[in-house]
Every structure is written in C-alpha cells, then in structure tokens.
PDB file of N, CA and C in Angstrom:
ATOM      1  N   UNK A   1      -8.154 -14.938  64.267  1.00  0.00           N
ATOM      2  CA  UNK A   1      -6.977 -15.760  64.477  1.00  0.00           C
ATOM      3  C   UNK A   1      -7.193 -16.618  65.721  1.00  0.00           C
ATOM      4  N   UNK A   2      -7.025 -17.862  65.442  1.00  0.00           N
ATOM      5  CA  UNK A   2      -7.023 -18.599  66.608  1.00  0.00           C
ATOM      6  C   UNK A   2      -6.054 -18.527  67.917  1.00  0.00           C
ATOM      7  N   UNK A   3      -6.284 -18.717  68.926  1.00  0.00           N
ATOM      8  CA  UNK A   3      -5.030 -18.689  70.397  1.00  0.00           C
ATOM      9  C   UNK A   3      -4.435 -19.919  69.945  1.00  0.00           C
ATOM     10  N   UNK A   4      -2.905 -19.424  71.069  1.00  0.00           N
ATOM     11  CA  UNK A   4      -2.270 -20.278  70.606  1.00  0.00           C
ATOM     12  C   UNK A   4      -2.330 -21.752  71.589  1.00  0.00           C
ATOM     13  N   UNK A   5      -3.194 -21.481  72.050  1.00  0.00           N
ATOM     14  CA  UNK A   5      -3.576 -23.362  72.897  1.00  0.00           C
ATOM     15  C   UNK A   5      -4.291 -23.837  72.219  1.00  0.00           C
ATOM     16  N   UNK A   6      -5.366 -23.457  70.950  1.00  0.00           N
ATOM     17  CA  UNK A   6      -5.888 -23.714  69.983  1.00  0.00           C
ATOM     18  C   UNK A   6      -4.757 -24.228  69.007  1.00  0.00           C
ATOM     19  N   UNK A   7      -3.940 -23.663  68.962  1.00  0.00           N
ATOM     20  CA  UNK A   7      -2.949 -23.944  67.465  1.00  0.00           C
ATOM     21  C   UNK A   7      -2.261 -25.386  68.153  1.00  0.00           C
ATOM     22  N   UNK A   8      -2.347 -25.325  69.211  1.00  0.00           N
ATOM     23  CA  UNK A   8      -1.474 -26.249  70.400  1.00  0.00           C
ATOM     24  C   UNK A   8      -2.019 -27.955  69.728  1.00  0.00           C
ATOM     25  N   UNK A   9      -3.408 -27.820  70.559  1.00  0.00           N
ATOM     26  CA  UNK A   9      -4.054 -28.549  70.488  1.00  0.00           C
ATOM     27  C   UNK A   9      -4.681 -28.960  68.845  1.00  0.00           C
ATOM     28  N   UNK A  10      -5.017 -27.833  68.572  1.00  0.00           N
ATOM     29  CA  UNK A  10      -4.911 -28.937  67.011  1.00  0.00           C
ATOM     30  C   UNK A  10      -4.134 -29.801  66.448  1.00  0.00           C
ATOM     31  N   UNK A  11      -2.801 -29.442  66.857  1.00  0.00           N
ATOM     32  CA  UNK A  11      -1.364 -30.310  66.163  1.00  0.00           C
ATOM     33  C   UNK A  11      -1.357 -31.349  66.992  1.00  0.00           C
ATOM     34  N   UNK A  12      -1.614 -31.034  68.086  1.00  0.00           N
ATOM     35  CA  UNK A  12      -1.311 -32.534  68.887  1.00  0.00           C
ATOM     36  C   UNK A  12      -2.689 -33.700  68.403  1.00  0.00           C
ATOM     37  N   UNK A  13      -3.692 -33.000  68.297  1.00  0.00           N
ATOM     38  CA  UNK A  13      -5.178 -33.403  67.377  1.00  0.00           C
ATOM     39  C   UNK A  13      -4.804 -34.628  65.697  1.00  0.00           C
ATOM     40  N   UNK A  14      -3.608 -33.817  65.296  1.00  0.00           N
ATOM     41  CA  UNK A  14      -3.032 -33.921  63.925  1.00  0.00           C
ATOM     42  C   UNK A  14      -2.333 -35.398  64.140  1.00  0.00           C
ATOM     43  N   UNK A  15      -1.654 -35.487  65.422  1.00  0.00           N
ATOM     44  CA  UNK A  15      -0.727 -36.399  65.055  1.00  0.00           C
ATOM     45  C   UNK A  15      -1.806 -37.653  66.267  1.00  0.00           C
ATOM     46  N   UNK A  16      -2.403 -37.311  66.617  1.00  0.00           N
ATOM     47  CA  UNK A  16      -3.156 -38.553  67.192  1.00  0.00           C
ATOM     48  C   UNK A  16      -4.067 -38.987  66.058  1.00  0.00           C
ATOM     49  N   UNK A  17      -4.310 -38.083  65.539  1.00  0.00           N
ATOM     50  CA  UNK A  17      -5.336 -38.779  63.984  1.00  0.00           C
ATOM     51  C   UNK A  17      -4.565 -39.559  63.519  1.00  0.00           C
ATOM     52  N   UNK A  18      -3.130 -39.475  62.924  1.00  0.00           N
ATOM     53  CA  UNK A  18      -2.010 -40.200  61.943  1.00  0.00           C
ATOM     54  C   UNK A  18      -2.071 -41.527  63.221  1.00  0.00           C
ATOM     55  N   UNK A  19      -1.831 -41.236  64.386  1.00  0.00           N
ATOM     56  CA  UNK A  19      -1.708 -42.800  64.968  1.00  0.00           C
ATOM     57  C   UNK A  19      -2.797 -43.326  65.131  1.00  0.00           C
ATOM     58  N   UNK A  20      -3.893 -43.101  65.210  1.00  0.00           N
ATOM     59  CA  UNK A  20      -5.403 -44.094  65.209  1.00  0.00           C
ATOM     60  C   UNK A  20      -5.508 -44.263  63.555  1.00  0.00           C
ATOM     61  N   UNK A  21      -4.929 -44.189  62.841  1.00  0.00           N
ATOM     62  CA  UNK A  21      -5.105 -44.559  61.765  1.00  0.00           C
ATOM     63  C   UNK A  21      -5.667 -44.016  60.472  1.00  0.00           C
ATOM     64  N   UNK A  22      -6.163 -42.735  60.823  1.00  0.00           N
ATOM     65  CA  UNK A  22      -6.706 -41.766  60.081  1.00  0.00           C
ATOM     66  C   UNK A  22      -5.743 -41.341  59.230  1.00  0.00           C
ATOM     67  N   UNK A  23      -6.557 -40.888  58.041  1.00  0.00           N
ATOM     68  CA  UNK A  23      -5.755 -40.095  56.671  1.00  0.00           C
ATOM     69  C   UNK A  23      -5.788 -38.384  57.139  1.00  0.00           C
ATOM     70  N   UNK A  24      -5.431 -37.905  55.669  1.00  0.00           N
ATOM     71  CA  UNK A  24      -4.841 -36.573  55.953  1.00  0.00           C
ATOM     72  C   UNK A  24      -6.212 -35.862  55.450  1.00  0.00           C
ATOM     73  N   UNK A  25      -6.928 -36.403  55.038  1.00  0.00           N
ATOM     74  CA  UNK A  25      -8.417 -35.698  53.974  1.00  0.00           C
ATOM     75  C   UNK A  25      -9.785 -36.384  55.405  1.00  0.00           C
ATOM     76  N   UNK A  26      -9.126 -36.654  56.866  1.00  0.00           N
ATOM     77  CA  UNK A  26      -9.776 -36.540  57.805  1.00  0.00           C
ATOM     78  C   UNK A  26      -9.972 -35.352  59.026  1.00  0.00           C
ATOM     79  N   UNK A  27      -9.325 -34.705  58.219  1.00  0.00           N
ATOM     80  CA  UNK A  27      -9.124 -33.249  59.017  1.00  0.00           C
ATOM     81  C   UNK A  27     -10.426 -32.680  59.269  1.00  0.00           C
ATOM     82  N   UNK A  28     -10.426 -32.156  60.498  1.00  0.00           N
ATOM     83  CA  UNK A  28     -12.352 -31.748  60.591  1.00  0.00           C
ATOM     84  C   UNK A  28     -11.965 -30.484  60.372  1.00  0.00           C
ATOM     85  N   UNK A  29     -11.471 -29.608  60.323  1.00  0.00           N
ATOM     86  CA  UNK A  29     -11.153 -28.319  60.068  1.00  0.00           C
ATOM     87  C   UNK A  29     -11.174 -28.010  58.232  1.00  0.00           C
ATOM     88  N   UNK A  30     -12.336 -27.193  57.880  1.00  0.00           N
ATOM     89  CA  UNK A  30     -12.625 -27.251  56.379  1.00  0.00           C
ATOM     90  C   UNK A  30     -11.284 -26.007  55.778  1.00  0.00           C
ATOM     91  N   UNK A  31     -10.792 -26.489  54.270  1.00  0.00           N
ATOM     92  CA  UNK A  31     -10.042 -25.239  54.112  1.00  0.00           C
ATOM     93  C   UNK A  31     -10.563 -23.909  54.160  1.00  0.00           C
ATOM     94  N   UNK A  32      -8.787 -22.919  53.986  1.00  0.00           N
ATOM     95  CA  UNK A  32      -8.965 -21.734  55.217  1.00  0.00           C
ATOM     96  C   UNK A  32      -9.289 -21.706  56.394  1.00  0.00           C
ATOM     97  N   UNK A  33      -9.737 -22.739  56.836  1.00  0.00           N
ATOM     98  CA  UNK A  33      -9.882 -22.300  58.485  1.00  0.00           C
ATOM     99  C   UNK A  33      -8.449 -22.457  59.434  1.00  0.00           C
ATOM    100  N   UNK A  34      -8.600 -21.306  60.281  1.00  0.00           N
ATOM    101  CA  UNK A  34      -6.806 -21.365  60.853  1.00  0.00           C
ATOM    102  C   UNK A  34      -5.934 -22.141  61.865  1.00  0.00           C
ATOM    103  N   UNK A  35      -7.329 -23.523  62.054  1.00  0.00           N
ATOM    104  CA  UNK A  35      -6.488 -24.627  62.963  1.00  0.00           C
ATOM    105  C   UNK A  35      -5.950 -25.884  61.728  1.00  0.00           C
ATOM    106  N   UNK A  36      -6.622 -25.626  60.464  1.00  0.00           N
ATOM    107  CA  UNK A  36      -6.372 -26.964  59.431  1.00  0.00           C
ATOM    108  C   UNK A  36      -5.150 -26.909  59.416  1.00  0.00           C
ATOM    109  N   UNK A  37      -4.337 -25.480  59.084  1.00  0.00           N
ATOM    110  CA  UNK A  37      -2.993 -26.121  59.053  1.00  0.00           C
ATOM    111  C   UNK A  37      -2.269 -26.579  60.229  1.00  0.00           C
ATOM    112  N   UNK A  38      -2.539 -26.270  61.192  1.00  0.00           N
ATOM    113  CA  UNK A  38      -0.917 -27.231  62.394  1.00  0.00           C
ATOM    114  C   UNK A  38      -1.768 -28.305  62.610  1.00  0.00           C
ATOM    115  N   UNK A  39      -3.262 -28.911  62.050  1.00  0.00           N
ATOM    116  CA  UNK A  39      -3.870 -30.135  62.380  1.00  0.00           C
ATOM    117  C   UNK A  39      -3.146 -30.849  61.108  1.00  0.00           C
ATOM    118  N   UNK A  40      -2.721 -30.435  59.819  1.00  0.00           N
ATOM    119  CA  UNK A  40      -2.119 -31.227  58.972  1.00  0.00           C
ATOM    120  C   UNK A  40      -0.430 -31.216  59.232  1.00  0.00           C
ATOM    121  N   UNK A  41      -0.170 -30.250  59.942  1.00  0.00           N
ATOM    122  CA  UNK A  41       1.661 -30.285  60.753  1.00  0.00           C
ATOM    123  C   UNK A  41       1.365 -30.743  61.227  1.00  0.00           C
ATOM    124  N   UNK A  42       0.501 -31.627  62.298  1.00  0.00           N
ATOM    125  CA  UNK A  42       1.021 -32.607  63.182  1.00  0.00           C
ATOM    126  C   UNK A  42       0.591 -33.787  62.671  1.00  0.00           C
ATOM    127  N   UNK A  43      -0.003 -33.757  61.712  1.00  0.00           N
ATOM    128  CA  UNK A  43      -0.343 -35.013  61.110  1.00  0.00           C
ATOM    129  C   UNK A  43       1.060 -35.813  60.586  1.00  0.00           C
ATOM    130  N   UNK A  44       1.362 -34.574  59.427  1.00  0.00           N
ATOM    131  CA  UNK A  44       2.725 -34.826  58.562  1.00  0.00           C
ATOM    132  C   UNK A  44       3.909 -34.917  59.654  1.00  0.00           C
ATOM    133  N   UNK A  45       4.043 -34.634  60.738  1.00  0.00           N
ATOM    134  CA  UNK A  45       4.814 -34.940  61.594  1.00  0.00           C
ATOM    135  C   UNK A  45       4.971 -36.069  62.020  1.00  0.00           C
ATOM    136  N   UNK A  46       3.731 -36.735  62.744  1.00  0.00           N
ATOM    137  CA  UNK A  46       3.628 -37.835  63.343  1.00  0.00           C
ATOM    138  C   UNK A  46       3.733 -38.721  61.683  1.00  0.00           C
ATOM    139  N   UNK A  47       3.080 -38.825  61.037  1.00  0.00           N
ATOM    140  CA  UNK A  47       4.036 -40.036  59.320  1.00  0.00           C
ATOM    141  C   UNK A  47       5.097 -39.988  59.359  1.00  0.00           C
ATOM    142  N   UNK A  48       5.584 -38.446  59.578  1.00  0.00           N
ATOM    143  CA  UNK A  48       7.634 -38.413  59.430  1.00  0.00           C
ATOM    144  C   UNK A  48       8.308 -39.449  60.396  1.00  0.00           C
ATOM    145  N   UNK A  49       7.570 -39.287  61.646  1.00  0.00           N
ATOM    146  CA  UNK A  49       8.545 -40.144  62.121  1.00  0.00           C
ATOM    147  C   UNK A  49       8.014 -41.337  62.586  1.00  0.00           C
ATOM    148  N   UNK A  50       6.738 -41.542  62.096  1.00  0.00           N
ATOM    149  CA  UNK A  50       6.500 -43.495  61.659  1.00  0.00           C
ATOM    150  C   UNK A  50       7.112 -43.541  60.747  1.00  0.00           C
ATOM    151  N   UNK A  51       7.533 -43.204  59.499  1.00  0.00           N
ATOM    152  CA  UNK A  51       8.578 -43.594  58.469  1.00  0.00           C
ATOM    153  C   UNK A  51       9.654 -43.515  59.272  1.00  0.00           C
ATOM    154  N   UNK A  52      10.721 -42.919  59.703  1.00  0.00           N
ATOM    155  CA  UNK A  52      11.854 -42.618  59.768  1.00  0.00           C
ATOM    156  C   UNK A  52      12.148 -44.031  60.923  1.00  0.00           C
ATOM    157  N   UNK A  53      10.987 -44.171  62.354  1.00  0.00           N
ATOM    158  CA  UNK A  53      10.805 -45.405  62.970  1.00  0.00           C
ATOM    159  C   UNK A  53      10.502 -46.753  62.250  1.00  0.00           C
ATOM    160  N   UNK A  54      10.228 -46.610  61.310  1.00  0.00           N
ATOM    161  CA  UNK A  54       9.752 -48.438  60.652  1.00  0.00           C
ATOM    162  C   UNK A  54      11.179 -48.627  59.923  1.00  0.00           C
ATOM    163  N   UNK A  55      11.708 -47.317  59.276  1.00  0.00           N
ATOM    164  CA  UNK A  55      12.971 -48.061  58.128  1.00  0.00           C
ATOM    165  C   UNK A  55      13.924 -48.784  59.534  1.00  0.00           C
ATOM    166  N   UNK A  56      13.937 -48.141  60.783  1.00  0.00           N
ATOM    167  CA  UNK A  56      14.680 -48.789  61.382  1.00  0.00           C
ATOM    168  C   UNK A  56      14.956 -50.378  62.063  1.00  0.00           C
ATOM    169  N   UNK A  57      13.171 -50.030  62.175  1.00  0.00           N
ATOM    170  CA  UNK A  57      12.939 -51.465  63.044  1.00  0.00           C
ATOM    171  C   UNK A  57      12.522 -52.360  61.933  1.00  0.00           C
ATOM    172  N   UNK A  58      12.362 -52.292  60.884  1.00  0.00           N
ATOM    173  CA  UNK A  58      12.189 -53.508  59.863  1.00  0.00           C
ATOM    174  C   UNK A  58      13.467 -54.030  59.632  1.00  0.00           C
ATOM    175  N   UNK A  59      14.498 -53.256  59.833  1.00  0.00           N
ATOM    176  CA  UNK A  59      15.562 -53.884  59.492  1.00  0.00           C
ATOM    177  C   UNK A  59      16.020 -54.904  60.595  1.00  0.00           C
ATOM    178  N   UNK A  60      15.651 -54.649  61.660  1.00  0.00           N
ATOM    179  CA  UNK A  60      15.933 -55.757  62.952  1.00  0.00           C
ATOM    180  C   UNK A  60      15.225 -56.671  63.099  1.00  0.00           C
ATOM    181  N   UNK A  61      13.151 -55.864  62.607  1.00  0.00           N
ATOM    182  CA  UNK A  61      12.739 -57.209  62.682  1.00  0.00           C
ATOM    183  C   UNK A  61      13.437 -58.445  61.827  1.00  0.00           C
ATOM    184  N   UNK A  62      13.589 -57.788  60.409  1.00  0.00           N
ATOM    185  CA  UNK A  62      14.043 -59.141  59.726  1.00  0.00           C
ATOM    186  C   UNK A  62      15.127 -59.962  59.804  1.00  0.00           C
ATOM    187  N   UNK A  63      16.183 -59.592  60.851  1.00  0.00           N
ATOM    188  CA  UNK A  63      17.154 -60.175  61.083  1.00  0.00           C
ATOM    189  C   UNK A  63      16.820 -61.382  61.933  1.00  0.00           C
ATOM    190  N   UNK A  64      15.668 -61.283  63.011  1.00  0.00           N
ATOM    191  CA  UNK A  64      15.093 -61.826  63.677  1.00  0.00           C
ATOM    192  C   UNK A  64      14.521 -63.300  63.365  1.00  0.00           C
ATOM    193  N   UNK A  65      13.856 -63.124  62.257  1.00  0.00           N
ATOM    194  CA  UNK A  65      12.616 -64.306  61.406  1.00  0.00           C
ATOM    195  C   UNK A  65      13.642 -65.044  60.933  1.00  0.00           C
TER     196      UNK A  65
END
C-alpha cells in the first residue's frame, strides 16, 4: 500500500496532467497499481471543474464579442 504523501502527490500529479493538456490514458501508473487511482481522481477532478468554469465564462465571454 502506498503512504499517504504518495496518494497526496499522485492526485495533485492527476490534475496537473488535465491542465498541461494531457488525457486520462496518460497516466504513468499501469493498472492495479495503487497510485493510478487518485492520479485518475485528480485528473477527473481538475475536468470537473474546467467544465463547471467554462459553462460560466463562455457565457460572459459571449456577451462581450
């Protein structure tokens, strides 16, 4: 079982991948291994709330143009 500054750092790993632009099938952690999953929770985290941030601000950008 991995420590939990390991579990830490993978997720935070997860969601800096989603903002440099990386997909979810860029995970360096192969399945079963026990950092892949909070490296794909912080992935799916950081998308949640670039979606939940763009529905907002598209709507202002376009008021704008």
């Amino acid at each position: 079982m991995a420590a939990r500054g390991e579990l830490v750092a993978a997720l935070k790993e997860g969601r800096l991948a989603h903002e440099l632009g990386e997909g979810s099938a860029d995970c360096p952690y192969p399945a079963g291994h026990p950092l892949r999953a909070p490296w794909l929770r912080g992935f799916a985290a950081a998308r949640s709330q670039g979606e939940e941030g763009s529905e907002g601000g598209e709507g202002a950008a376009g008021g704008d143009k």
